[in-house]
Structures are given as structure tokens and as C-alpha cells.
C-alpha atoms as a PDB file:
ATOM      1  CA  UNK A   1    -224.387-141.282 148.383  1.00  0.00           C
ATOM      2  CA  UNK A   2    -221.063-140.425 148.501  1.00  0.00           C
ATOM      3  CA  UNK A   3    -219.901-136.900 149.074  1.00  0.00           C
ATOM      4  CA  UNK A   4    -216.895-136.518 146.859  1.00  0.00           C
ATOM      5  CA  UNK A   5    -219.210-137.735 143.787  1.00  0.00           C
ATOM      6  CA  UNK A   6    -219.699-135.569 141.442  1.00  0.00           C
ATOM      7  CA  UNK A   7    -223.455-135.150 140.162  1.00  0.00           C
ATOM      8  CA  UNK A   8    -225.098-132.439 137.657  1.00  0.00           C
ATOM      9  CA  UNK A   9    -226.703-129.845 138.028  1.00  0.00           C
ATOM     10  CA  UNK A  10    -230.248-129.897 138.907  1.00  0.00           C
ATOM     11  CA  UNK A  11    -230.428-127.520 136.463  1.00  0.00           C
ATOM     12  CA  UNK A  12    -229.515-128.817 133.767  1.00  0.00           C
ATOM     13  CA  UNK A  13    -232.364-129.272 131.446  1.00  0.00           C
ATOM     14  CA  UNK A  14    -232.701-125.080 131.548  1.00  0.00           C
ATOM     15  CA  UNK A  15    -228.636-125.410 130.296  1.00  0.00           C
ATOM     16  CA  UNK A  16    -226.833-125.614 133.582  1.00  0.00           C
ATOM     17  CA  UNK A  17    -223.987-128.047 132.546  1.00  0.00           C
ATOM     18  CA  UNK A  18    -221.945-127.892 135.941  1.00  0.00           C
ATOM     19  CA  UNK A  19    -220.908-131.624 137.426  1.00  0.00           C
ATOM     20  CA  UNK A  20    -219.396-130.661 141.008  1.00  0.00           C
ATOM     21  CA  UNK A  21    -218.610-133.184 143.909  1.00  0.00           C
ATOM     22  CA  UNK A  22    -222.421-134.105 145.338  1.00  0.00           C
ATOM     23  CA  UNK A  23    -220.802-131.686 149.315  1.00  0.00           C
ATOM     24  CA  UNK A  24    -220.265-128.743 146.962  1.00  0.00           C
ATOM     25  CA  UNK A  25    -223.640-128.473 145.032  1.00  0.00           C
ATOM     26  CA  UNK A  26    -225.454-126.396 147.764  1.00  0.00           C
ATOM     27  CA  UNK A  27    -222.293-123.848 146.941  1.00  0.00           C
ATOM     28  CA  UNK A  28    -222.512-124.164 143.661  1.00  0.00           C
ATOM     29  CA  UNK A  29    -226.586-123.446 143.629  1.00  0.00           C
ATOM     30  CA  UNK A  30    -225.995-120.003 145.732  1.00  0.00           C
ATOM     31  CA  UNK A  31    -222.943-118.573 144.056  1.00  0.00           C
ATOM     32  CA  UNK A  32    -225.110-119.055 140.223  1.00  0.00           C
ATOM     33  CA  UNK A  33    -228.790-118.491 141.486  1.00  0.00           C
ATOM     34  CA  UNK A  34    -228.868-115.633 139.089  1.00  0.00           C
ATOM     35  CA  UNK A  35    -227.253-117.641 136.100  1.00  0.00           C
ATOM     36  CA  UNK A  36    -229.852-120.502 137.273  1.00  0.00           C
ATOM     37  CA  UNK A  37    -232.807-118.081 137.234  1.00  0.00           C
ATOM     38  CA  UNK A  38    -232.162-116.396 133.916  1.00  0.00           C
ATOM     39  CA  UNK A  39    -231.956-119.811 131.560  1.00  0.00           C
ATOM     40  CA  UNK A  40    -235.134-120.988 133.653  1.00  0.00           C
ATOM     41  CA  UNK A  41    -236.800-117.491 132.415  1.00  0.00           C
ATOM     42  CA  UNK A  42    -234.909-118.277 128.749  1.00  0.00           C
ATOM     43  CA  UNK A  43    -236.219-121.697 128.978  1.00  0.00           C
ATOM     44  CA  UNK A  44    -239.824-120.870 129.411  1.00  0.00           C
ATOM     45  CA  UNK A  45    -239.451-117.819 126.983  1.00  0.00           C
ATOM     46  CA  UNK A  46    -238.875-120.399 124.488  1.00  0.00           C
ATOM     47  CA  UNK A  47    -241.704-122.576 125.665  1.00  0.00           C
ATOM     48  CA  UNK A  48    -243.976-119.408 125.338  1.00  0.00           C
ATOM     49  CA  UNK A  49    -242.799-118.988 121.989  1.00  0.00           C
ATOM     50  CA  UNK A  50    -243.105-122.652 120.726  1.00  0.00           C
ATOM     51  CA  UNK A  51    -246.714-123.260 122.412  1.00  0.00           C
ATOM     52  CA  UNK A  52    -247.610-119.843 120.474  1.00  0.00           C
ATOM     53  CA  UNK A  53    -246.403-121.382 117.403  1.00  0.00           C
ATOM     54  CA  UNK A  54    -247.784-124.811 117.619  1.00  0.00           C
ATOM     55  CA  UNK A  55    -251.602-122.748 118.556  1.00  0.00           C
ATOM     56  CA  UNK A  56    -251.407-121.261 115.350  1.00  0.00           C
ATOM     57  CA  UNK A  57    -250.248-124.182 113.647  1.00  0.00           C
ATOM     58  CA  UNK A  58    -253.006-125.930 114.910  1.00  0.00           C
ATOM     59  CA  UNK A  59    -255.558-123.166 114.083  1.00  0.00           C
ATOM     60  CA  UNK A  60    -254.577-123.420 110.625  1.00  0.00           C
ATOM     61  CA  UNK A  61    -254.957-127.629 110.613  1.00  0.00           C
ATOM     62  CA  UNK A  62    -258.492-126.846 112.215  1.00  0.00           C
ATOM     63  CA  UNK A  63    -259.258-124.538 109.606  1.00  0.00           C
ATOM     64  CA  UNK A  64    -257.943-126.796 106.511  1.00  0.00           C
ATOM     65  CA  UNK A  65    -259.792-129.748 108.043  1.00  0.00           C
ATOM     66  CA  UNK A  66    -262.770-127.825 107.906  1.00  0.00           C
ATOM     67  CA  UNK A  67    -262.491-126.272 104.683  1.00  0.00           C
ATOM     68  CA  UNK A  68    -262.281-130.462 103.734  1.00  0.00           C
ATOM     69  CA  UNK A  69    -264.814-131.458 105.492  1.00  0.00           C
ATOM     70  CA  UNK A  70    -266.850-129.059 103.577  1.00  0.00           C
ATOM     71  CA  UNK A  71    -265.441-129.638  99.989  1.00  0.00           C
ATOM     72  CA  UNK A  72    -266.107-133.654 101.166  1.00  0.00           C
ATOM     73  CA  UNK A  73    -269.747-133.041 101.930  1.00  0.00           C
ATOM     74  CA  UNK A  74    -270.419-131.041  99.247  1.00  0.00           C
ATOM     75  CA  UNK A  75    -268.588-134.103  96.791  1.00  0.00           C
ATOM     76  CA  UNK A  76    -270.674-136.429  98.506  1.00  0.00           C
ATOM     77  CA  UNK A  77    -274.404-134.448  98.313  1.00  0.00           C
ATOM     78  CA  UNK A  78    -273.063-134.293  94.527  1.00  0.00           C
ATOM     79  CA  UNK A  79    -272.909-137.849  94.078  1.00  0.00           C
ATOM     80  CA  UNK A  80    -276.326-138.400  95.792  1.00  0.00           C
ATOM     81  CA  UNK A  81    -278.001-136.078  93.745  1.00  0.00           C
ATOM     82  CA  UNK A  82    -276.142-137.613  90.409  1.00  0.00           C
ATOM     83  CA  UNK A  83    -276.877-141.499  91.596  1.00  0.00           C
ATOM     84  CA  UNK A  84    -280.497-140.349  92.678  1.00  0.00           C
ATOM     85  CA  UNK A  85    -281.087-139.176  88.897  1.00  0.00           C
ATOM     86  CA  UNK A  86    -279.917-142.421  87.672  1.00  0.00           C
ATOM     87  CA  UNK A  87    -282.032-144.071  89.874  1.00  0.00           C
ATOM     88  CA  UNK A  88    -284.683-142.382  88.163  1.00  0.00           C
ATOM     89  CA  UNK A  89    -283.683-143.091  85.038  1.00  0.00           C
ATOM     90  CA  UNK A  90    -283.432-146.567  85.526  1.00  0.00           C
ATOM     91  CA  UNK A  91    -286.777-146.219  87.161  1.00  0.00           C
ATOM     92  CA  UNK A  92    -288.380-144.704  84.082  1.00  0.00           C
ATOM     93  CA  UNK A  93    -286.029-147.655  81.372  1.00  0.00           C
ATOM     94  CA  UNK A  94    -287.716-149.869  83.763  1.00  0.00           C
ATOM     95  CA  UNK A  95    -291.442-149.409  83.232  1.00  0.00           C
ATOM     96  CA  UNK A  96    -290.790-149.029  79.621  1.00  0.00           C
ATOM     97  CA  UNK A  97    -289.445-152.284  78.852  1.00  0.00           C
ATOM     98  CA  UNK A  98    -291.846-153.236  81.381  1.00  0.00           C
ATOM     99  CA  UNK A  99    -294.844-151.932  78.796  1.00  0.00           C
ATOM    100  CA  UNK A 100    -292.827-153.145  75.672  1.00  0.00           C
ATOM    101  CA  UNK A 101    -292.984-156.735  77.309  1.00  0.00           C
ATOM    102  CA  UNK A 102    -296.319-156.544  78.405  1.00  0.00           C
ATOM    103  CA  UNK A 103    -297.331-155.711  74.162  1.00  0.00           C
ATOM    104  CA  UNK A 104    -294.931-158.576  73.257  1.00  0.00           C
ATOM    105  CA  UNK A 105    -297.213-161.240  75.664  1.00  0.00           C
ATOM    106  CA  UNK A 106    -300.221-159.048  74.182  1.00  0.00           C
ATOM    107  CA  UNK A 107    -298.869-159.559  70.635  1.00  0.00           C
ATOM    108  CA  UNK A 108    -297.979-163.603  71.379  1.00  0.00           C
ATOM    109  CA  UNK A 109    -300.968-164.343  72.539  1.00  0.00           C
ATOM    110  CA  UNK A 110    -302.595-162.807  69.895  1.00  0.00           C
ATOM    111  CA  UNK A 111    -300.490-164.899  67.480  1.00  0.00           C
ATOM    112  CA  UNK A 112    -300.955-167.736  69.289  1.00  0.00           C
ATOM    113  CA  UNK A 113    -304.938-167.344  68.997  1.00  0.00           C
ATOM    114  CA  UNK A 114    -304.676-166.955  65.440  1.00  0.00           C
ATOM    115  CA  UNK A 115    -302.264-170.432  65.140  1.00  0.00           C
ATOM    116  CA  UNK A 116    -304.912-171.701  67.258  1.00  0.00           C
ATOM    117  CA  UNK A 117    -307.884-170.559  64.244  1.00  0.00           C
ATOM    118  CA  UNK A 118    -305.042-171.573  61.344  1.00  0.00           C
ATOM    119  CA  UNK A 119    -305.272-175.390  62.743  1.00  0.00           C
END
């Protein structure tokens, strides 16, 4: 650590952009405490700002994602009440070819009985 080398600012990330020999920084923080002070208060003005900015932001995304959700379970109860009337309609095509077989093995077996009498 050698004195004459010259280091930044610790304050640089509020904007400080001083490099001064590592024996003079202790000067160089007293003489611009006010100059440091004020870009730390600029800096987390700016913060402020942007974490206002990205609450709202993310109020709105909350509130589309909701709205979504919503518009997504209403599509879906949709579909189950459209497939669940299909269902029933199958149901119902079911049992009648169901009954329309059950006259055909009525009606062959009646034939076959008669074939039976023909012999």
C-alpha cells in the first residue's frame, strides 16, 4: 500500500471521479464532504424515484396477470361446459345405436327362426 498511489474515490459510485495519491485522500474527503454528501442525497433521490417507478410497474404486471388469469379461467370453465355437452351427446348417440343394434339382433334372430321353419 503505497502512499504516493493514486486510488479513487470512495465515492465514486455516487459520481465522485477524483484519483489522488492513496496520503492525500483523507484531504481530499474533508475539503469535498459537501460535494460528497449532495451526489449521495442525488444518488438516492434517483433510487427513490426508480423504486417508485418499478412499484407501479409492477402493480400494473400484477393487475394484467390477474385480469389473465381471469379471462384463462373463464376460457377454460367454457371449454368444460362445451366438452361436458358433447359428452352428453355422445352419451345419448350411444344408447341409440345401442337400441338400433339391439332391434337388428331382435330382427336376425327373428330371420334366422324363420330360415330355421323355411328348411
Amino acid at each position: 500500500t503505497c502512499p504516493l498511489e493514486r486510488i479513487g474515490c470512495p465515492f465514486k459510485d455516487a459520481g465522485c471521479t477524483a484519483k489522488v495519491a492513496r496520503k492525500e485522500m483523507e484531504g481530499h474527503l474533508e475539503t469535498n464532504t459537501q460535494k460528497h454528501l449532495m451526489s449521495v442525497f442525488t444518488s438516492y433521490q434517483k433510487l427513490l424515484m426508480q423504486n417508485e417507478e418499478l412499484k407501479e410497474e409492477a402493480q400494473m404486471l400484477k393487475m394484467e396477470s390477474r385480469k389473465e388469469v381471469q379471462e384463462l379461467k373463464e376460457k377454460v370453465q367454457e371449454s368444460k361446459e362445451e366438452l361436458k355437452e358433447q359428452v352428453q351427446e355422445l352419451n345419448e348417440e350411444t344408447q341409440e345405436l345401442k337400441e338400433e343394434v339391439e332391434e337388428l339382433n331382435e330382427e336376425t334372430q327373428e330371420l334366422k327362426e324363420e330360415v330355421k321353419k323355411l328348411k
